[in-house]
N, C-alpha and C. Protein backbone atom coordinates (compact mmCIF):
# COMPACT_ATOMS: atom_id res chain seq x y z
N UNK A 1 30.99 7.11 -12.74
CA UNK A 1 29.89 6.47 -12.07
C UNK A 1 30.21 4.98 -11.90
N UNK A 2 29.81 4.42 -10.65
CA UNK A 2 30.55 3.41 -10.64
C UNK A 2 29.10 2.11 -10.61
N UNK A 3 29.08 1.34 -11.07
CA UNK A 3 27.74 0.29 -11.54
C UNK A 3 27.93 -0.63 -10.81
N UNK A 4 26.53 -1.06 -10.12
CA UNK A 4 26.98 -2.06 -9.21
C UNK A 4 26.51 -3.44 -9.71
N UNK A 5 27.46 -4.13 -9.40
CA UNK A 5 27.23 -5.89 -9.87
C UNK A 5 26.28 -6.80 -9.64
N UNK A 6 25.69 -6.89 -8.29
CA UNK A 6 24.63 -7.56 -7.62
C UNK A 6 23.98 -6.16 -6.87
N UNK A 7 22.75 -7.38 -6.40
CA UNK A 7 22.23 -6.65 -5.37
C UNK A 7 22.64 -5.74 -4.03
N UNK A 8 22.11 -5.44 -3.38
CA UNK A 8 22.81 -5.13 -1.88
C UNK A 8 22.94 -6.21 -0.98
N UNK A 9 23.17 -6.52 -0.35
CA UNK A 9 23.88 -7.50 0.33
C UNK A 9 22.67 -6.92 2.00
N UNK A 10 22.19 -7.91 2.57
CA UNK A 10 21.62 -7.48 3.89
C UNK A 10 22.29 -6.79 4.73
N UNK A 11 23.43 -6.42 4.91
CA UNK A 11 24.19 -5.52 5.73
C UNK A 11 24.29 -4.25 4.80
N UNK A 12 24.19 -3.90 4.48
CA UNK A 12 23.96 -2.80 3.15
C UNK A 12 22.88 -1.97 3.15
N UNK A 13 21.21 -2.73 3.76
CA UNK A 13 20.42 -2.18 3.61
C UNK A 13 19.70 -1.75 5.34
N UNK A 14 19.73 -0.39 5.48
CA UNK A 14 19.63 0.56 6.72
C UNK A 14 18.56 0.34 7.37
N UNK A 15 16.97 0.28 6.11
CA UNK A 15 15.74 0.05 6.48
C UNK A 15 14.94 -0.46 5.27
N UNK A 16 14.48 -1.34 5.21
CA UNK A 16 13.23 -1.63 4.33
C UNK A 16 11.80 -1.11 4.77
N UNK A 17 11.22 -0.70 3.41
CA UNK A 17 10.00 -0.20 3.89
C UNK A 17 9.32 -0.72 2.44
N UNK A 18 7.86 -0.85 3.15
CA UNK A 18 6.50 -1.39 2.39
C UNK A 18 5.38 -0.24 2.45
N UNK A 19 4.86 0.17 1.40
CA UNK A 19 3.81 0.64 1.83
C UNK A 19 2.93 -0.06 0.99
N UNK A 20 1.67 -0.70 2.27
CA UNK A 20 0.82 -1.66 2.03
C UNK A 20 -0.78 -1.01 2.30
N UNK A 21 -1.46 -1.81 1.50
CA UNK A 21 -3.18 -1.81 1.95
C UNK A 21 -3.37 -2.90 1.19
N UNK A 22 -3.99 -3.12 -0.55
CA UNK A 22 -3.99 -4.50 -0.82
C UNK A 22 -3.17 -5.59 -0.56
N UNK A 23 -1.86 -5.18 -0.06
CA UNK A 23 -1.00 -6.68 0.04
C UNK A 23 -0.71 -6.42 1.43
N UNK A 24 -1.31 -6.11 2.38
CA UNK A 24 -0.97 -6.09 3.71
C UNK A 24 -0.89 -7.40 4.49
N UNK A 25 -1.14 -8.22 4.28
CA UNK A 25 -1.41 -9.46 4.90
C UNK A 25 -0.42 -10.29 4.03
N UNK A 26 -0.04 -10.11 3.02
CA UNK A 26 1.62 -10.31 2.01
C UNK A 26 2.74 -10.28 3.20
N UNK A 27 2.32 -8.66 3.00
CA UNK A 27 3.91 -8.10 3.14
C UNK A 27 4.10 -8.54 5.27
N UNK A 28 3.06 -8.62 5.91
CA UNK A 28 2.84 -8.76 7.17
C UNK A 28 2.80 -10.59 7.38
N UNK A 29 3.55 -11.16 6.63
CA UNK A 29 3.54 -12.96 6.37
C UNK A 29 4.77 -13.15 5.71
N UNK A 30 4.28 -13.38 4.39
CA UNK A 30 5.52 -13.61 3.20
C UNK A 30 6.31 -12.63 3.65
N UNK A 31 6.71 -11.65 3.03
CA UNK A 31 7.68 -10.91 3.36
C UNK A 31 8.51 -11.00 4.32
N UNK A 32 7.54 -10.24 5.89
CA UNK A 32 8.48 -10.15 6.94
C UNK A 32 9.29 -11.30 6.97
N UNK A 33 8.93 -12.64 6.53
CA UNK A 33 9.38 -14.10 7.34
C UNK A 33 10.67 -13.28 5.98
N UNK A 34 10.74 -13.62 5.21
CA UNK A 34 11.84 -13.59 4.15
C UNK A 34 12.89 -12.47 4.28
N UNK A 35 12.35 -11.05 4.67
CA UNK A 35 13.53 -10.28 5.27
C UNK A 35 13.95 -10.49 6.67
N UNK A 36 13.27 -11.58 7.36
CA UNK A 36 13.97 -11.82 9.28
C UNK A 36 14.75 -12.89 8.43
N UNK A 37 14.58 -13.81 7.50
CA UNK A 37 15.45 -15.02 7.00
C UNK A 37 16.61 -14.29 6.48
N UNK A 38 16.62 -13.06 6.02
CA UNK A 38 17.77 -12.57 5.03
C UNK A 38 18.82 -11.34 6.16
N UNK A 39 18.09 -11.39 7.37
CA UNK A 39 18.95 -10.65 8.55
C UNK A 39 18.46 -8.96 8.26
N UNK A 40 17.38 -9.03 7.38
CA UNK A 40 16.70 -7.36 7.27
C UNK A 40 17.07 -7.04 8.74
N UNK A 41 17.61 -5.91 9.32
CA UNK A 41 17.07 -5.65 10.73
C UNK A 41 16.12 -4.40 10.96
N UNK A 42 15.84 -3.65 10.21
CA UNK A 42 14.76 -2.74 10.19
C UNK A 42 13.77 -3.15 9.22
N UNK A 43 13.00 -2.94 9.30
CA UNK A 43 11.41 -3.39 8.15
C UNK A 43 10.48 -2.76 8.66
N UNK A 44 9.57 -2.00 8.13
CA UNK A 44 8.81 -0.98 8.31
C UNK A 44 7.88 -1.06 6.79
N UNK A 45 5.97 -1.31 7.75
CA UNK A 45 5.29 -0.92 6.83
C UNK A 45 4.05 -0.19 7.34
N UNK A 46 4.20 0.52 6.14
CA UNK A 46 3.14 1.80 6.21
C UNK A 46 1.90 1.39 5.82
N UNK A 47 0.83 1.08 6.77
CA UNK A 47 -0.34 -0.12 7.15
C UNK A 47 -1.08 1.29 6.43
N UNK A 48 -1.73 1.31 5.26
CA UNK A 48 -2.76 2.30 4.97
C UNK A 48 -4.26 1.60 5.21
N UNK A 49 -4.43 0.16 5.70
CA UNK A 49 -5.91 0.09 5.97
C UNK A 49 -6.23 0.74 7.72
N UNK A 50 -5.33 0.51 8.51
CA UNK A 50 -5.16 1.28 9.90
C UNK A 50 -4.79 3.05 10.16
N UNK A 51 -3.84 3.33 8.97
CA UNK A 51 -3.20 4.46 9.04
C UNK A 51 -2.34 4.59 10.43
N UNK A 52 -1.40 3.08 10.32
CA UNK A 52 -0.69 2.66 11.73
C UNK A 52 0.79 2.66 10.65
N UNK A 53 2.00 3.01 11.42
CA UNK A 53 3.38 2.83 10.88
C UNK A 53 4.19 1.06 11.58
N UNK A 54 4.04 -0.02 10.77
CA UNK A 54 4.83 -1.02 11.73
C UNK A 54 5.79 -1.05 11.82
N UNK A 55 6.86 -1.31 12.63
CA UNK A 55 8.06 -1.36 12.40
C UNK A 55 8.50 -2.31 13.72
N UNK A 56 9.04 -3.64 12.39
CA UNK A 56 9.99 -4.70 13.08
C UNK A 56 11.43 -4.39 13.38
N UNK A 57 12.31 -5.01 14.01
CA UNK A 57 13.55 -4.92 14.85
C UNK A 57 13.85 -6.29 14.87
N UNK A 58 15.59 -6.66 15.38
CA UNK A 58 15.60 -7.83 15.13
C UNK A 58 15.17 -9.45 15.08
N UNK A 59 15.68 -9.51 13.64
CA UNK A 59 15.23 -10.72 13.29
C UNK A 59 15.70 -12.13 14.33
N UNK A 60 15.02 -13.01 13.85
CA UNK A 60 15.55 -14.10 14.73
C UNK A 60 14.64 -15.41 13.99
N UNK A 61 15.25 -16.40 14.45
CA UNK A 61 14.85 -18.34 13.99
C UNK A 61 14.54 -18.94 15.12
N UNK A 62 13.08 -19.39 14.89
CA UNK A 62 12.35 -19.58 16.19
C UNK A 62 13.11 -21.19 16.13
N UNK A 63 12.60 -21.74 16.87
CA UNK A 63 12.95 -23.64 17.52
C UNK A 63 12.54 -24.34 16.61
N UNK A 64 11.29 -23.80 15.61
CA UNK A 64 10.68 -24.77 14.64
C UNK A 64 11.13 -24.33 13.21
N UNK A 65 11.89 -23.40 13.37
CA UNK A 65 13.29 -23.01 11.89
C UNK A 65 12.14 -21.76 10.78
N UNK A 66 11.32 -20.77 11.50
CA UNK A 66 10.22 -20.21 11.27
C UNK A 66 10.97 -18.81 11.55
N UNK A 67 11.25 -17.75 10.46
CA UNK A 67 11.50 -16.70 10.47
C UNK A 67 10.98 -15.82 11.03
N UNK A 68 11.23 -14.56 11.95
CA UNK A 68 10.19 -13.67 11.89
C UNK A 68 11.39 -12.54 12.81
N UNK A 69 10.48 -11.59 13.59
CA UNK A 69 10.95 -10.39 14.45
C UNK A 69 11.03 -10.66 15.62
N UNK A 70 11.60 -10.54 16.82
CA UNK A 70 11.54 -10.27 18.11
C UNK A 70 10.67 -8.96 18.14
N UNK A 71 11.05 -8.22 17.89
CA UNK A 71 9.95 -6.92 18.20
C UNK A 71 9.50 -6.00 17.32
N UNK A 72 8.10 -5.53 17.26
CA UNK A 72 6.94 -4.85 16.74
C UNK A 72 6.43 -3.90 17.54
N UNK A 73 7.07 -2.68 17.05
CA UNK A 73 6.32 -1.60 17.36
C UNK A 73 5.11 -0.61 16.09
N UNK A 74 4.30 -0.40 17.35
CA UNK A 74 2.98 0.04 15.99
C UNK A 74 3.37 1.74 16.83
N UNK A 75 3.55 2.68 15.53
CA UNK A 75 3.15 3.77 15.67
C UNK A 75 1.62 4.52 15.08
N UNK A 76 1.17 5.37 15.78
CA UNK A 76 0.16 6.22 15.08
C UNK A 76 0.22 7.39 14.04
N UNK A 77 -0.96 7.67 13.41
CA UNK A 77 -0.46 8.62 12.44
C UNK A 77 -0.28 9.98 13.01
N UNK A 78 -0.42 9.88 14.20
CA UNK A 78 -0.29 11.38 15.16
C UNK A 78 0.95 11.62 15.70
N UNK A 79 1.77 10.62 15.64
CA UNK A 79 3.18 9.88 16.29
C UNK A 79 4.48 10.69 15.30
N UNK A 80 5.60 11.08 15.83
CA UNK A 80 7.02 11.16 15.24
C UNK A 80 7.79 10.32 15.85
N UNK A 81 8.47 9.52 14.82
CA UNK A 81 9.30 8.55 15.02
C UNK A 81 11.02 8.20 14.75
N UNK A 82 11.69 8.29 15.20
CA UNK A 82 13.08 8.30 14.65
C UNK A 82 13.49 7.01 13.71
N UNK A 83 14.44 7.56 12.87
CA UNK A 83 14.92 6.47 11.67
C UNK A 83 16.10 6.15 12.35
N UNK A 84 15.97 5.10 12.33
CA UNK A 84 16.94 3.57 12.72
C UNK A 84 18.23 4.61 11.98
N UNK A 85 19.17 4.59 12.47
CA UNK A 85 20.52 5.39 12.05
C UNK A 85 20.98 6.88 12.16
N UNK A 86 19.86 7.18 12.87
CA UNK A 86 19.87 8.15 12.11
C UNK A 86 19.56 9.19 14.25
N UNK A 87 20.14 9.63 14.69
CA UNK A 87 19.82 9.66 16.17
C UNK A 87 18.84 11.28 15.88
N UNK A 88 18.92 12.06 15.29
CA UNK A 88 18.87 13.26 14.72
C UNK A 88 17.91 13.52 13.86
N UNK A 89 17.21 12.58 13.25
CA UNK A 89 16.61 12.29 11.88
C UNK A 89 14.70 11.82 12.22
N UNK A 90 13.47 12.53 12.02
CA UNK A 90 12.85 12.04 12.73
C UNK A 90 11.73 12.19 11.68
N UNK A 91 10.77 11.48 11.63
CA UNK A 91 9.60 11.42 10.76
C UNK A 91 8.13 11.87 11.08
N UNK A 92 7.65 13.17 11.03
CA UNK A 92 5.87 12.73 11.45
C UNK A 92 5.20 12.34 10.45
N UNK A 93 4.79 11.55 11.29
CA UNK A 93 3.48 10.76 10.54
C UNK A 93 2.28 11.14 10.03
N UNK A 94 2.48 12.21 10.96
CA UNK A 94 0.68 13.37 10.23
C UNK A 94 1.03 13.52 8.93
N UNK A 95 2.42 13.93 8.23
CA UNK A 95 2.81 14.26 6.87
C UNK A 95 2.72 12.77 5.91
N UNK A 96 2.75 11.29 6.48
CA UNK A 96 2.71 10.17 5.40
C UNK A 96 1.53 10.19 5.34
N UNK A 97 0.30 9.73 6.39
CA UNK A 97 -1.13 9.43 6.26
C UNK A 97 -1.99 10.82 5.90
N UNK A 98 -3.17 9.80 5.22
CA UNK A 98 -4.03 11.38 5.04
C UNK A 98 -4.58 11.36 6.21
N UNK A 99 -5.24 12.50 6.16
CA UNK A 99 -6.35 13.02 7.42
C UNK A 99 -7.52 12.56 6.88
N UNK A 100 -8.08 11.49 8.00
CA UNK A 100 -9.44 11.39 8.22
C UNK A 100 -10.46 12.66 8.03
C-alpha cells in the first residue's frame, strides 16, 4: 500500500462536491472563491434548501484579483446529468434528492 505524503494537488482532483443546506451561502462564497483560486475545475453543490444540483466550470481571476467561475449550471432534481470525465457515466438526480 502505498501512503501518500501531502494532499492532492488541484490537478489530481476530477470533481469537488459539497453537499450543503446550513452552510449554503459558505460553500456558494467562501469556498467556491477558494477552489476557482486553487484551479478546482469542477465544483458541484448539492443545494438541499432548493433540491437544485450546482455545478461550476472553469475557474478564472476577475480584473479586481476576485476568484470565482465563468460558468454555473443549475440542474433539477428531475434532471440526469453527466460526470465531468466521465462521457458514459451519468447521475439522476431523482435518486440524490428526496421527494417532495
Amino acid at each position: 500500500m502505498t501512503m501518500r505524503v501531502n494532499h492532492p494537488y488541484p490537478e489530481d482532483i476530477l470533481l469537488l462536491i459539497e453537499v450543503s443546506d446550513s452552510t449554503l451561502k459558505y460553500d456558494q462564497n467562501e469556498k467556491l472563491s477558494l477552489y476557482a483560486e486553487n484551479q478546482i475545475q469542477n465544483y458541484w453543490i448539492f443545494n438541499l434548501v432548493t433540491y437544485e444540483l450546482e455545478r461550476y466550470s472553469q475557474p478564472y481571476r476577475d480584473t479586481q484579483g476576485k476568484y470565482n467561475y465563468r460558468t454555473k449550471q443549475i440542474s433539477l432534481s428531475t434532471e440526469t446529468v453527466l460526470l465531468p470525465g466521465f462521457a458514459n457515466l451519468s447521475l439522476d438526480l431523482n435518486r440524490v434528492f428526496p421527494r417532495s
